[in-house]
N, C-alpha and C. Protein backbone atom coordinates (compact mmCIF):
# COMPACT_ATOMS: atom_id res chain seq x y z
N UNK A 1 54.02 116.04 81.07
CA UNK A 1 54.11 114.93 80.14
C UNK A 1 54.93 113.81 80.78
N UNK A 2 54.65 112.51 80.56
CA UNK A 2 55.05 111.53 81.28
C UNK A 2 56.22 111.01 80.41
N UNK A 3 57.18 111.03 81.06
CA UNK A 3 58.28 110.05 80.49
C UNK A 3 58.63 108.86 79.84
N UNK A 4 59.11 108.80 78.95
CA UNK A 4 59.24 107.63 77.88
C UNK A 4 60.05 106.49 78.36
N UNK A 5 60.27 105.60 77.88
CA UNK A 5 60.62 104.78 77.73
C UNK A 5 62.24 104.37 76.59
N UNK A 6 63.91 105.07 77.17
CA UNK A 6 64.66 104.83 75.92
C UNK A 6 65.17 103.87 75.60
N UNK A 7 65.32 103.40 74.51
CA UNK A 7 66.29 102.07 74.16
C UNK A 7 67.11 103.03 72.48
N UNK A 8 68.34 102.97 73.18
CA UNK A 8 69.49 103.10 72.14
C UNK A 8 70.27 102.38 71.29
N UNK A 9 70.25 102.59 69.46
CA UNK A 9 71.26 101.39 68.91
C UNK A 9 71.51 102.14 68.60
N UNK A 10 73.21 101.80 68.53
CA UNK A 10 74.48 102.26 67.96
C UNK A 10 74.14 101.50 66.64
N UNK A 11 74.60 102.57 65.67
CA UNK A 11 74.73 101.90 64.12
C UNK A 11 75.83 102.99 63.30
N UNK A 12 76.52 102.33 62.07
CA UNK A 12 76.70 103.25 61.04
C UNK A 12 75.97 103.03 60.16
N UNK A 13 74.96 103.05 60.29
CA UNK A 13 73.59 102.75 59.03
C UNK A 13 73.23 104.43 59.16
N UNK A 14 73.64 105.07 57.80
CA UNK A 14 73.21 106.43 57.76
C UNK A 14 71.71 106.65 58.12
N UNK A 15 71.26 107.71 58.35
CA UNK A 15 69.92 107.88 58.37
C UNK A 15 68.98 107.57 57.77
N UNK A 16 69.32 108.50 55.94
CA UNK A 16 68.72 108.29 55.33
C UNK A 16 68.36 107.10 54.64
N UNK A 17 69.37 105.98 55.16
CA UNK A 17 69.50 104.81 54.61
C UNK A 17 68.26 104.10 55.55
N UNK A 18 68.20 104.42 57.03
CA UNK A 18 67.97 103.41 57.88
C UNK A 18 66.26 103.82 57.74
N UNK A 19 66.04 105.49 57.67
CA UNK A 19 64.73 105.74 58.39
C UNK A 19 63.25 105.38 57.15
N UNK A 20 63.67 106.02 55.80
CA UNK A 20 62.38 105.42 55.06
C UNK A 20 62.24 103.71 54.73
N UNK A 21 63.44 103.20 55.38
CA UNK A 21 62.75 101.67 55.01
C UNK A 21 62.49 101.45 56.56
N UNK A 22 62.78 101.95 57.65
CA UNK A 22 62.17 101.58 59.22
C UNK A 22 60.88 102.05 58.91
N UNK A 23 60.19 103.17 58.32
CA UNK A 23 58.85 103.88 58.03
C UNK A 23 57.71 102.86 56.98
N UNK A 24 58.25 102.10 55.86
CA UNK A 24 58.16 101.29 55.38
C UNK A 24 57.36 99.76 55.88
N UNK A 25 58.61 99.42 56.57
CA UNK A 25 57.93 98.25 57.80
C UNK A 25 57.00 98.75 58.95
N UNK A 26 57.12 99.68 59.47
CA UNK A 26 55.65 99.94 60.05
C UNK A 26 54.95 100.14 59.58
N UNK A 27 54.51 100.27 58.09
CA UNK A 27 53.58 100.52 57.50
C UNK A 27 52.87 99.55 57.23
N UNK A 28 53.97 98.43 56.73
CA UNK A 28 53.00 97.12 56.45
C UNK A 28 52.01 96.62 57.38
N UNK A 29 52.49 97.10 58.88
CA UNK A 29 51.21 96.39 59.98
C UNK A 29 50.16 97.83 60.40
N UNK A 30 50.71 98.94 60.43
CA UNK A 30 49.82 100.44 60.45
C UNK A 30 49.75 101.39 59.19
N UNK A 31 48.92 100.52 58.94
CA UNK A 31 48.70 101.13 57.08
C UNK A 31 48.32 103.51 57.61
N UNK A 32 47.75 103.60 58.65
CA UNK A 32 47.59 105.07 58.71
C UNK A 32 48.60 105.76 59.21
N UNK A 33 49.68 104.97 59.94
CA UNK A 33 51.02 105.41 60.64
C UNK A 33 50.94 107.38 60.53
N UNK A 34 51.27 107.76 61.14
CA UNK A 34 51.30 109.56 61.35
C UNK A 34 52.91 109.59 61.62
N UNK A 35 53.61 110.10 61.12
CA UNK A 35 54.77 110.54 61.17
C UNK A 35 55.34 112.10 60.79
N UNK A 36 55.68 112.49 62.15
CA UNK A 36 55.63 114.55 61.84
C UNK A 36 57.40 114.21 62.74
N UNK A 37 57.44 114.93 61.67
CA UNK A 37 58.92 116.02 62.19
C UNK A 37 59.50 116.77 63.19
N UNK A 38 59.71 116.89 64.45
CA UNK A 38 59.73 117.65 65.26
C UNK A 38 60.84 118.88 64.62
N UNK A 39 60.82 119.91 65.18
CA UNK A 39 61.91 120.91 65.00
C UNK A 39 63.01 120.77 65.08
N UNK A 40 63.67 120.56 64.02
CA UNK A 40 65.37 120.49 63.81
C UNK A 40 66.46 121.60 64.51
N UNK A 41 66.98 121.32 65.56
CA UNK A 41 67.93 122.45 66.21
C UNK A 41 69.52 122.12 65.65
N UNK A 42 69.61 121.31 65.22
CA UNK A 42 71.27 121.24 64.55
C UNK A 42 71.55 120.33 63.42
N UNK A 43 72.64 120.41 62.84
CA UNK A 43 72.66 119.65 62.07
C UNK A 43 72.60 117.81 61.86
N UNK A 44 72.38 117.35 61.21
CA UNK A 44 72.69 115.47 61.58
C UNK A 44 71.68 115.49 62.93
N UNK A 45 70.76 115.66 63.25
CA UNK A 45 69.78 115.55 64.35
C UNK A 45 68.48 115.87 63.69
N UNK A 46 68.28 114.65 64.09
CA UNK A 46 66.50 114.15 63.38
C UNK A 46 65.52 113.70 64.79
N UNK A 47 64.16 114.31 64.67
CA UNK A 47 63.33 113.41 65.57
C UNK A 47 62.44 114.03 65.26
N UNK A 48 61.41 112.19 65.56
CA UNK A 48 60.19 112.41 64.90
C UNK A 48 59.03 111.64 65.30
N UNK A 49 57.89 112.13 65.79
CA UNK A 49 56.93 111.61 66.36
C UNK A 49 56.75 110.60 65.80
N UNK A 50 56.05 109.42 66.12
CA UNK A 50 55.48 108.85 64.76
C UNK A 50 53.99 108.34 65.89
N UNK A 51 53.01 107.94 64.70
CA UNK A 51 51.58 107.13 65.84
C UNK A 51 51.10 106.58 65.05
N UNK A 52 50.13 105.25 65.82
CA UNK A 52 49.60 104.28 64.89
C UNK A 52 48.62 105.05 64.21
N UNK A 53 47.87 105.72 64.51
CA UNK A 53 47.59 106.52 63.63
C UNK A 53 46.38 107.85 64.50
N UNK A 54 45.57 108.72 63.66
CA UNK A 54 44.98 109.62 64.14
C UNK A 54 44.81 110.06 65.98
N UNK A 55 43.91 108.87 65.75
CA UNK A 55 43.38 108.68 67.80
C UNK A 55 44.81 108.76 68.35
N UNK A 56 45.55 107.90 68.26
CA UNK A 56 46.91 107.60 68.57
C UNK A 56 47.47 108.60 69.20
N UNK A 57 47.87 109.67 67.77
CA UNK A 57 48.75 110.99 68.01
C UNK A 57 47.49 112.05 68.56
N UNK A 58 46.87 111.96 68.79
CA UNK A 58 45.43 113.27 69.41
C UNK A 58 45.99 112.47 71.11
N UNK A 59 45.72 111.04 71.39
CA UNK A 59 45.55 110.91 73.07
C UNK A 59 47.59 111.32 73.12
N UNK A 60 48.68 111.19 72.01
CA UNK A 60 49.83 111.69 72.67
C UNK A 60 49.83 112.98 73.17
N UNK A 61 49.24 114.42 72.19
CA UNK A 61 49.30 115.00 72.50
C UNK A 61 48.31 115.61 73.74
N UNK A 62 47.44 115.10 74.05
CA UNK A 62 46.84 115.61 75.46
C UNK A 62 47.45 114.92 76.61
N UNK A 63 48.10 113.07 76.27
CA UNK A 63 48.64 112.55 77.52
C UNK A 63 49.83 112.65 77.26
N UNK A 64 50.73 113.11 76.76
CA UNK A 64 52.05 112.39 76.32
C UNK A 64 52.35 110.84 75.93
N UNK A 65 53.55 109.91 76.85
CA UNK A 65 53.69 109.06 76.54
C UNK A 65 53.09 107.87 77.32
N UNK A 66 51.87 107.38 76.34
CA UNK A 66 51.09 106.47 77.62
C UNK A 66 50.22 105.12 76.58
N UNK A 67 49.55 103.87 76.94
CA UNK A 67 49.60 103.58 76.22
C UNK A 67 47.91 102.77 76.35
N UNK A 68 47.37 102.62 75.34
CA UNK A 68 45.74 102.52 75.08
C UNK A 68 46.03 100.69 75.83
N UNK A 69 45.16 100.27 75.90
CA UNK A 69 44.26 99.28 76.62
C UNK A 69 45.07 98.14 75.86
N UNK A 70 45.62 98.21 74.27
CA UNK A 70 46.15 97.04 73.43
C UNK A 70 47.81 97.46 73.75
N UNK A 71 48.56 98.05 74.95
CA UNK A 71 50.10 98.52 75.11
C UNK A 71 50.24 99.01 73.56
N UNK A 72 49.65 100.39 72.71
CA UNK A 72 50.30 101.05 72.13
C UNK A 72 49.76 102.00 72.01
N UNK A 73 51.27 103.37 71.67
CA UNK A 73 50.66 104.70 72.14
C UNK A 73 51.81 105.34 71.07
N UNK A 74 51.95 106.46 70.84
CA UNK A 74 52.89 107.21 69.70
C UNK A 74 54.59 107.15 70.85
N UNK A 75 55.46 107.19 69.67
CA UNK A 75 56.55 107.09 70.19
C UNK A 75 57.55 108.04 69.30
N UNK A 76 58.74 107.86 69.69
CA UNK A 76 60.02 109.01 69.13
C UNK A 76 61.02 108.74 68.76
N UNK A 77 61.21 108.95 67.35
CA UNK A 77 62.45 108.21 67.11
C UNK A 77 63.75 109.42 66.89
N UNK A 78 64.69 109.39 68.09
CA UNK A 78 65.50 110.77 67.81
C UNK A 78 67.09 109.69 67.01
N UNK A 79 67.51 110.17 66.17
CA UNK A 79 69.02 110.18 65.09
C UNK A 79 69.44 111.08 65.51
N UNK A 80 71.21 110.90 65.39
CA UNK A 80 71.50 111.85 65.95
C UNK A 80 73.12 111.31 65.30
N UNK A 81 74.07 112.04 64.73
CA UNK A 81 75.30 111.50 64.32
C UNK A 81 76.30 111.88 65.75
N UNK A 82 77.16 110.84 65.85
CA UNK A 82 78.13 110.97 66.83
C UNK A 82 79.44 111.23 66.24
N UNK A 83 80.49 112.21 66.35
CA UNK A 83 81.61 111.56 65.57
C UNK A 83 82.32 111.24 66.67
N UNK A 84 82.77 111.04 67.98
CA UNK A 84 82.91 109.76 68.77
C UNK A 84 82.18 109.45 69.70
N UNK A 85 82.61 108.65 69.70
CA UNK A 85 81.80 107.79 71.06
C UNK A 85 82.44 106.60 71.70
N UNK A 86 82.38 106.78 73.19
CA UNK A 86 83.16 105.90 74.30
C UNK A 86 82.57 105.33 74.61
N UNK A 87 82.34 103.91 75.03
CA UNK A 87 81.20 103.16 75.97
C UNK A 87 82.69 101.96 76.54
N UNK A 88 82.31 101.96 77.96
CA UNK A 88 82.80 101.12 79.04
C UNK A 88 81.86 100.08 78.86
N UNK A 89 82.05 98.81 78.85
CA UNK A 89 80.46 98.03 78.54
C UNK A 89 81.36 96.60 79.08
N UNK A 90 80.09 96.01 79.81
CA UNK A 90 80.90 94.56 79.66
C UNK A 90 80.20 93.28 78.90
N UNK A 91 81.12 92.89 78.37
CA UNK A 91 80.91 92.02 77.06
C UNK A 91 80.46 90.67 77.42
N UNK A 92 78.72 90.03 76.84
CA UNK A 92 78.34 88.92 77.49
C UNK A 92 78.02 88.23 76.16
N UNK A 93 78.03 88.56 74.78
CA UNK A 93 77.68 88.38 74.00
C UNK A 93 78.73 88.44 72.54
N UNK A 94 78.52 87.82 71.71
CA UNK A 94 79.67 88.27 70.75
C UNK A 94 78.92 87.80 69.61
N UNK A 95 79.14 88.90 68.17
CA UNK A 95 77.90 88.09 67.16
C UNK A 95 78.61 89.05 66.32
N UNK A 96 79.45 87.71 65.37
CA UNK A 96 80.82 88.33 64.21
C UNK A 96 79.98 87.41 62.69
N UNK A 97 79.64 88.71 62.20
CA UNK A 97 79.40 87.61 60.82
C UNK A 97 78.23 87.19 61.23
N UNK A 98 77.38 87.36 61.54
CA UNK A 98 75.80 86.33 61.83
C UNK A 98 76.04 85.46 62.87
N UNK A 99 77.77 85.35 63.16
CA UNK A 99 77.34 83.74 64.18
C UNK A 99 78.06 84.07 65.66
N UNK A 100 76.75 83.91 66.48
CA UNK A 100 76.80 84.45 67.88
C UNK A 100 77.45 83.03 68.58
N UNK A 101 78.36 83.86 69.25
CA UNK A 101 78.94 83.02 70.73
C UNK A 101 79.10 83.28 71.48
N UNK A 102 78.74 82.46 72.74
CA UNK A 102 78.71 82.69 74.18
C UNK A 102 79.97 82.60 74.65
N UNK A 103 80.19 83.54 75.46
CA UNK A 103 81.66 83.90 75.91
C UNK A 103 81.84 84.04 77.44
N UNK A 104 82.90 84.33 78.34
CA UNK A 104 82.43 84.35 79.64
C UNK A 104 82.76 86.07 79.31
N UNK A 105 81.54 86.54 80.07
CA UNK A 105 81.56 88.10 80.40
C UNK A 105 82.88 88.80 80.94
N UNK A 106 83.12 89.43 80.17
CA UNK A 106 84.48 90.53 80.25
C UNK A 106 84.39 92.04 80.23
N UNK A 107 84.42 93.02 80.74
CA UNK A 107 84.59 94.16 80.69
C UNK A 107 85.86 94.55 79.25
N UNK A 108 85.01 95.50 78.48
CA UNK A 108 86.18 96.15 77.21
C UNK A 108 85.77 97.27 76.92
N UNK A 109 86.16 98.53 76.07
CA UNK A 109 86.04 99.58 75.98
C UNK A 109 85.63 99.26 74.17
N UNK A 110 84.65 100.29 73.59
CA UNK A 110 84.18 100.17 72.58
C UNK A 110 84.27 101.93 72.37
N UNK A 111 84.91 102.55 71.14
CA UNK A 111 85.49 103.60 70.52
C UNK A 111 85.23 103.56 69.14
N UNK A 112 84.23 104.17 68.71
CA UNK A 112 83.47 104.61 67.31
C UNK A 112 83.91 105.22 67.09
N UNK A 113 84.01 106.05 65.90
CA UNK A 113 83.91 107.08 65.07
C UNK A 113 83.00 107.15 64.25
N UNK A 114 82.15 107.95 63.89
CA UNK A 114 81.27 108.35 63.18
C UNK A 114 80.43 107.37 62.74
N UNK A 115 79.44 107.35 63.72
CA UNK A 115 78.66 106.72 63.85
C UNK A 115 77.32 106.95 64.09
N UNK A 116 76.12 106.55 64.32
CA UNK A 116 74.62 107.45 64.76
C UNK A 116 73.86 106.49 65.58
N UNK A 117 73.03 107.14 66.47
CA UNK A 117 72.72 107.08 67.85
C UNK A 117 71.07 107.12 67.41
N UNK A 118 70.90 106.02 67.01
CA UNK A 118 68.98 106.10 67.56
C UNK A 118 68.36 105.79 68.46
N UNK A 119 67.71 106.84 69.07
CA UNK A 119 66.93 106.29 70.54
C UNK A 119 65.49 106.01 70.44
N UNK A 120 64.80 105.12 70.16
CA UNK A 120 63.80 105.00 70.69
C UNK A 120 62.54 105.25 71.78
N UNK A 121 61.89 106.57 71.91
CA UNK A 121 61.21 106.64 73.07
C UNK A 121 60.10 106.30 72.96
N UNK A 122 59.84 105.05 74.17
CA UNK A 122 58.62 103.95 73.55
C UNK A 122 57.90 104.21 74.77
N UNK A 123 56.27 104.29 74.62
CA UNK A 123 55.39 104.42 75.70
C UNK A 123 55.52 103.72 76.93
N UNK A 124 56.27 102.36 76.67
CA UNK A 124 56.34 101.32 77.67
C UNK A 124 57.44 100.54 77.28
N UNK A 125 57.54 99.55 78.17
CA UNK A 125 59.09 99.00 78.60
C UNK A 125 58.57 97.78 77.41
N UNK A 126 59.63 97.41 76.90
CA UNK A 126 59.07 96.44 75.87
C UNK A 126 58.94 95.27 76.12
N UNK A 127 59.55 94.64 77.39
CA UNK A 127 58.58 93.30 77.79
C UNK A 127 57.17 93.31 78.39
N UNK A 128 56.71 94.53 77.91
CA UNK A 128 55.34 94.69 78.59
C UNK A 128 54.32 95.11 77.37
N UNK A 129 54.93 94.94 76.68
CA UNK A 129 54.27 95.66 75.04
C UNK A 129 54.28 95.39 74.13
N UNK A 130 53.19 94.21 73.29
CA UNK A 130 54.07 93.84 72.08
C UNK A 130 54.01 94.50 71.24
N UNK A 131 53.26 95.85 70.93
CA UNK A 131 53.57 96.98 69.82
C UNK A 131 55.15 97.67 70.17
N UNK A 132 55.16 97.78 71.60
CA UNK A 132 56.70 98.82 71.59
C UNK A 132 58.08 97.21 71.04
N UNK A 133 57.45 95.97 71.51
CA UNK A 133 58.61 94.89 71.05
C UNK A 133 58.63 95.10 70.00
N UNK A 134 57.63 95.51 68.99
CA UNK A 134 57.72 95.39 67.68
C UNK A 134 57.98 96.33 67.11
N UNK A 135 57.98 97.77 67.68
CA UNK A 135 58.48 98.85 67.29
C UNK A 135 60.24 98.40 67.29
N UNK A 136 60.90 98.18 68.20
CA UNK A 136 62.05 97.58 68.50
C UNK A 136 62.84 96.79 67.63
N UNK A 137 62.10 96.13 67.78
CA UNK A 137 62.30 94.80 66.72
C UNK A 137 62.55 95.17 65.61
N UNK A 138 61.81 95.92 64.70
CA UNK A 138 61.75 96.51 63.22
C UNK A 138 62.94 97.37 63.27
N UNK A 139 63.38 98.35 64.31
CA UNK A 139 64.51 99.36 64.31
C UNK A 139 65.65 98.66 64.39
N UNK A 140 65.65 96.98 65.36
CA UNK A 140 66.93 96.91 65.20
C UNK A 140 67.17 95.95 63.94
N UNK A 141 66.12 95.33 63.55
CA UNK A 141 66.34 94.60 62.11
C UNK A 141 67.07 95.44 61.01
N UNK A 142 66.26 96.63 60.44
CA UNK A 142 66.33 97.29 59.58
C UNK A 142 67.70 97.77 59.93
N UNK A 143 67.99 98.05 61.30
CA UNK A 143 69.46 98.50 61.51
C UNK A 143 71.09 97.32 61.11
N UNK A 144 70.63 96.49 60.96
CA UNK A 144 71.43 95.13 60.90
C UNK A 144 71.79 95.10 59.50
């Protein structure tokens, strides 16, 4: 099976808060959307296939992660609760309250607590896809 594609947001947007209205908005543009459950191994850890629909999830499961002729193919959305988390990151961006400012890039340390980790595994890199941009797009809206 061919390897995905991850993009990770940090949120404290609970799960249950974040995932039936992320399921919601893909619905409005993939009215057949397929969404299955993968096997739960611990607690606070969710993941879940999802595909635009039938054809979709039939070519994932014979190709894995790959993507039809229009860049879209089924993808994975894994949750996962952190109760910490460290990130070394350097800071190019700053967006307090809705209002973003450009700053000169600084290295700072960022220290959560209980927080959750959605990864996105998208067939393709998302400047190459406007279904996986829009898969994206919707996760980090709904996450906001």
């Amino acid at each position: 099976m061919i390897t995905g594609n991850d993009y990770t947001i940090i949120s404290n947007k609970e799960f249950n808060e974040f995932f039936p209205v992320f399921i919601d908005n893909l619905k409005k543009r993939d009215a057949h959307l397929i969404v299955e459950e993968l096997a739960v191994v611990e607690d606070e850890v969710y993941e879940y296939v999802l595909a635009k629909d039938k054809k979709a999830f039939q070519e994932y499961q014979e190709n894995g992660y790959a993507v039809n002729e229009r860049g879209e193919g089924c993808f994975v959305m894994l949750a996962r609760r952190v109760h910490r988390l460290e990130y070394n990151v350097e800071i190019t961006t700053k967006i307090e309250d809705d209002v973003e400012e450009a700053i000169d890039p600084y290295s700072s340390v960022l220290i959560l607590r209980d927080t959750w980790s959605y990864t996105l595994v998208l067939p393709a890199v998302i400047e190459d896809s406007d279904y996986c941009q829009r898969v994206y797009d919707i996760a980090v809206s709904v996450l906001r």
